[in-house]
Protein backbone atom coordinates (compact mmCIF):
# COMPACT_ATOMS: atom_id res chain seq x y z
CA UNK A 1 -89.55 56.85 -34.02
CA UNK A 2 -89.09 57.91 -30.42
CA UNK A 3 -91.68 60.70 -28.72
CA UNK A 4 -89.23 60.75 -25.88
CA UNK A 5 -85.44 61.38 -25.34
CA UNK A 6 -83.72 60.53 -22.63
CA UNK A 7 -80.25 60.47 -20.58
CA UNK A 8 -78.75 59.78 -17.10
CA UNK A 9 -76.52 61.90 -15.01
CA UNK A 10 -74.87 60.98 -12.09
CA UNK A 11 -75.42 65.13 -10.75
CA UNK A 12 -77.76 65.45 -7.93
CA UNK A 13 -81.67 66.76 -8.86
CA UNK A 14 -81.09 70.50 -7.45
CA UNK A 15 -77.40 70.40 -9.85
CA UNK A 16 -79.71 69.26 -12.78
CA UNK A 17 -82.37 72.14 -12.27
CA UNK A 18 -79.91 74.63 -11.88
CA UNK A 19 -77.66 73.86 -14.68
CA UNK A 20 -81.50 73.51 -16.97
CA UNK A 21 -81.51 76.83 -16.02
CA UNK A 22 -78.61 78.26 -17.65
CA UNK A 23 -78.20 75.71 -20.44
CA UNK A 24 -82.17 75.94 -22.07
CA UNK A 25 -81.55 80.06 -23.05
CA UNK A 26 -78.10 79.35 -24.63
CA UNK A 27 -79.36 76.59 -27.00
CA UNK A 28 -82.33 79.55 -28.03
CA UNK A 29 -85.19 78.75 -25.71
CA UNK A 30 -86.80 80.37 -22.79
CA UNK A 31 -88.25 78.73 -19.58
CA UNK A 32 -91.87 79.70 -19.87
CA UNK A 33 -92.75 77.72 -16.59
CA UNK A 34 -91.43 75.33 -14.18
CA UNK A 35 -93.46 73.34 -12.10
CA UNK A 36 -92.65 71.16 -8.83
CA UNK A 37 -94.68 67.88 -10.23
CA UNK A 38 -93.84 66.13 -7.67
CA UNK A 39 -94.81 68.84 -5.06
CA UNK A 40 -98.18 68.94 -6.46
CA UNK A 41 -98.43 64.95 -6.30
CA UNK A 42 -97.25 65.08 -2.47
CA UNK A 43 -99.64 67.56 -1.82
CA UNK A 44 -102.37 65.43 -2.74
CA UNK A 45 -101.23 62.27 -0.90
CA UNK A 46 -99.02 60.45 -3.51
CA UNK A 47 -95.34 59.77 -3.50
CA UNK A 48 -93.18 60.40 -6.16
CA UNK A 49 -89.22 60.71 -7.05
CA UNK A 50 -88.65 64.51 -7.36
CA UNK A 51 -89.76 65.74 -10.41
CA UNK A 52 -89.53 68.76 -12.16
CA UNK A 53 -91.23 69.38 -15.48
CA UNK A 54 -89.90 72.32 -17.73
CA UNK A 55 -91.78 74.27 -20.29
CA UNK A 56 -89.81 75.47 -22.78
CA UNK A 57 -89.86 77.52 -26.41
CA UNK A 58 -88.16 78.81 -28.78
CA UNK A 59 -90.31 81.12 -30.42
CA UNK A 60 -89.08 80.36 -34.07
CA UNK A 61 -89.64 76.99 -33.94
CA UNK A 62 -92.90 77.56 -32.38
CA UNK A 63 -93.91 79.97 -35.26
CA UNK A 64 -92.90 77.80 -37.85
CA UNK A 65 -94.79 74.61 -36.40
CA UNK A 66 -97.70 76.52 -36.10
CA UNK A 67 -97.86 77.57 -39.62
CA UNK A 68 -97.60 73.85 -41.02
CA UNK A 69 -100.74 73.10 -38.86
CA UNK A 70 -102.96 75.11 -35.95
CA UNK A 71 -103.14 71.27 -34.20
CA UNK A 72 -99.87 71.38 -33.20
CA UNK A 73 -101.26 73.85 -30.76
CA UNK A 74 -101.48 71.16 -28.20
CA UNK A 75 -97.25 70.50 -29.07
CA UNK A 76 -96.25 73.90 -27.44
CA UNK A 77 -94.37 74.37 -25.37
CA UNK A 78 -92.08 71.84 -25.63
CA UNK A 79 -91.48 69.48 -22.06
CA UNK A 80 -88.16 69.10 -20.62
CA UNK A 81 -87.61 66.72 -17.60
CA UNK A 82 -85.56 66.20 -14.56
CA UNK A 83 -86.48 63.35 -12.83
CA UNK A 84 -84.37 61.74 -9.68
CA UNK A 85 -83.18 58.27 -10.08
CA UNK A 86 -80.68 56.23 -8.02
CA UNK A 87 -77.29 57.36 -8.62
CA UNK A 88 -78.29 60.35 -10.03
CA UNK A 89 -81.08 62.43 -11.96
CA UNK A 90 -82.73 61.63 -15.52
CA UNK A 91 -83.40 64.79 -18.33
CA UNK A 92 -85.82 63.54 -20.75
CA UNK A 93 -87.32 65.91 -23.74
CA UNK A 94 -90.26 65.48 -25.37
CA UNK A 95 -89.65 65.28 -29.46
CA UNK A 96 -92.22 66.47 -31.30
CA UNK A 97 -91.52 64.73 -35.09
CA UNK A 98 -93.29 61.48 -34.40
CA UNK A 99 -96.16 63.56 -32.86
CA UNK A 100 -96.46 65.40 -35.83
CA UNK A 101 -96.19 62.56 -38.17
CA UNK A 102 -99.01 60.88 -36.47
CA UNK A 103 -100.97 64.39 -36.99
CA UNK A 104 -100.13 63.97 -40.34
CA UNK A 105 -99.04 67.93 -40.95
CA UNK A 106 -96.70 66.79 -43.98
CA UNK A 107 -98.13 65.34 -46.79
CA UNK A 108 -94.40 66.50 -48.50
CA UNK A 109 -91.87 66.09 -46.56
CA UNK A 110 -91.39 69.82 -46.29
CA UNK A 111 -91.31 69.93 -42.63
CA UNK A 112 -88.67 67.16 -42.17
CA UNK A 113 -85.83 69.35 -42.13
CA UNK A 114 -87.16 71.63 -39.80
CA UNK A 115 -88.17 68.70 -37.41
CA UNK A 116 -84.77 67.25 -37.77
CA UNK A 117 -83.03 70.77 -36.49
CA UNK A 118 -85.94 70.99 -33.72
CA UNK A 119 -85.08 67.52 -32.20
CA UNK A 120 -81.25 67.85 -32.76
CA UNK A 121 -81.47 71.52 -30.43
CA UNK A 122 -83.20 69.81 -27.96
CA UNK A 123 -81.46 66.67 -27.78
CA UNK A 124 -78.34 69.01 -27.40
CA UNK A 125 -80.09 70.46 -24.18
CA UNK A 126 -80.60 66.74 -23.11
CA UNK A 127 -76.71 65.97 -23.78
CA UNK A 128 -75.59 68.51 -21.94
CA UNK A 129 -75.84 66.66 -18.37
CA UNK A 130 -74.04 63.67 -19.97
C-alpha cells in the first residue's frame, strides 16, 4: 500500500497554490495552515525547489479517525503538497490507510470503508491539477 499519492502538472507553482486554494474547501476540507517549506529551508542556508506544504482537515473524517484510536493523533491534519519540478509542479497527499494499518487501529475491518472514502476525497484533490 502507498503512504503517498502523487501527480504532475504542467501549471506553474504559484497556479498550483492558488487553484489548492479553491479546490481543498469544495472537496469538504479547510486549509488549517500553509507553510513556505522551502522559505524556511532558504532561510537557514539550504536550497530547495519551491515547496509548499498544506495542512488540511475535514473535520468528519478527523472525528471519526480519532474515535477508532487517540494515536492517530499524530495523522491530523492531513499533508497536501506542491512541489516545483521541471516542466511543471508536483501535488502529492499524504494517505493515511497504510499508516493506520501499521498502527494496527482495526482488528475488524470496520474502518476500511471509511479509509477507502478518506483516500478516494483526497486523491480527488490530487486529480484535480491533472
Amino acid at each position: 500500500m502507498a503512504t503517498e499519492y502523487r501527480v504532475k502538472s504542467e501549471r506553474s507553482f504559484d497556479e498550483v497554490c492558488d487553484k489548492i486554494r479553491e479546490v481543498v474547501p469544495l472537496n469538504g476540507f479547510s486549509i488549517l495552515s500553509e507553510i513556505r517549506t522551502s522559505d524556511i529551508l532558504r532561510s537557514k542556508g539550504f536550497e530547495y525547489p519551491n515547496l509548499r506544504t498544506f495542512d488540511i482537515c475535514n473535520a468528519k473524517y478527523a472525528h471519526e479517525a480519532l474515535s477508532f484510536d487517540n494515536r492517530v493523533e499524530t495523522l491530523i491534519p492531513c499533508h497536501l503538497i506542491a512541489k516545483s519540478v521541471e516542466g511543471g509542479t508536483e501535488i502529492s497527499a499524504q494517505l493515511p490507510a497504510e499508516i493506520f494499518r501499521t498502527l494496527q487501529t482495526d482488528k475488524t475491518g470496520k474502518n476500511s470503508a471509511f479509509l477507502d472514502e478518506v483516500e478516494t476525497k483526497l486523491k480527488t484533490v490530487v486529480d484535480s491539477f491533472i
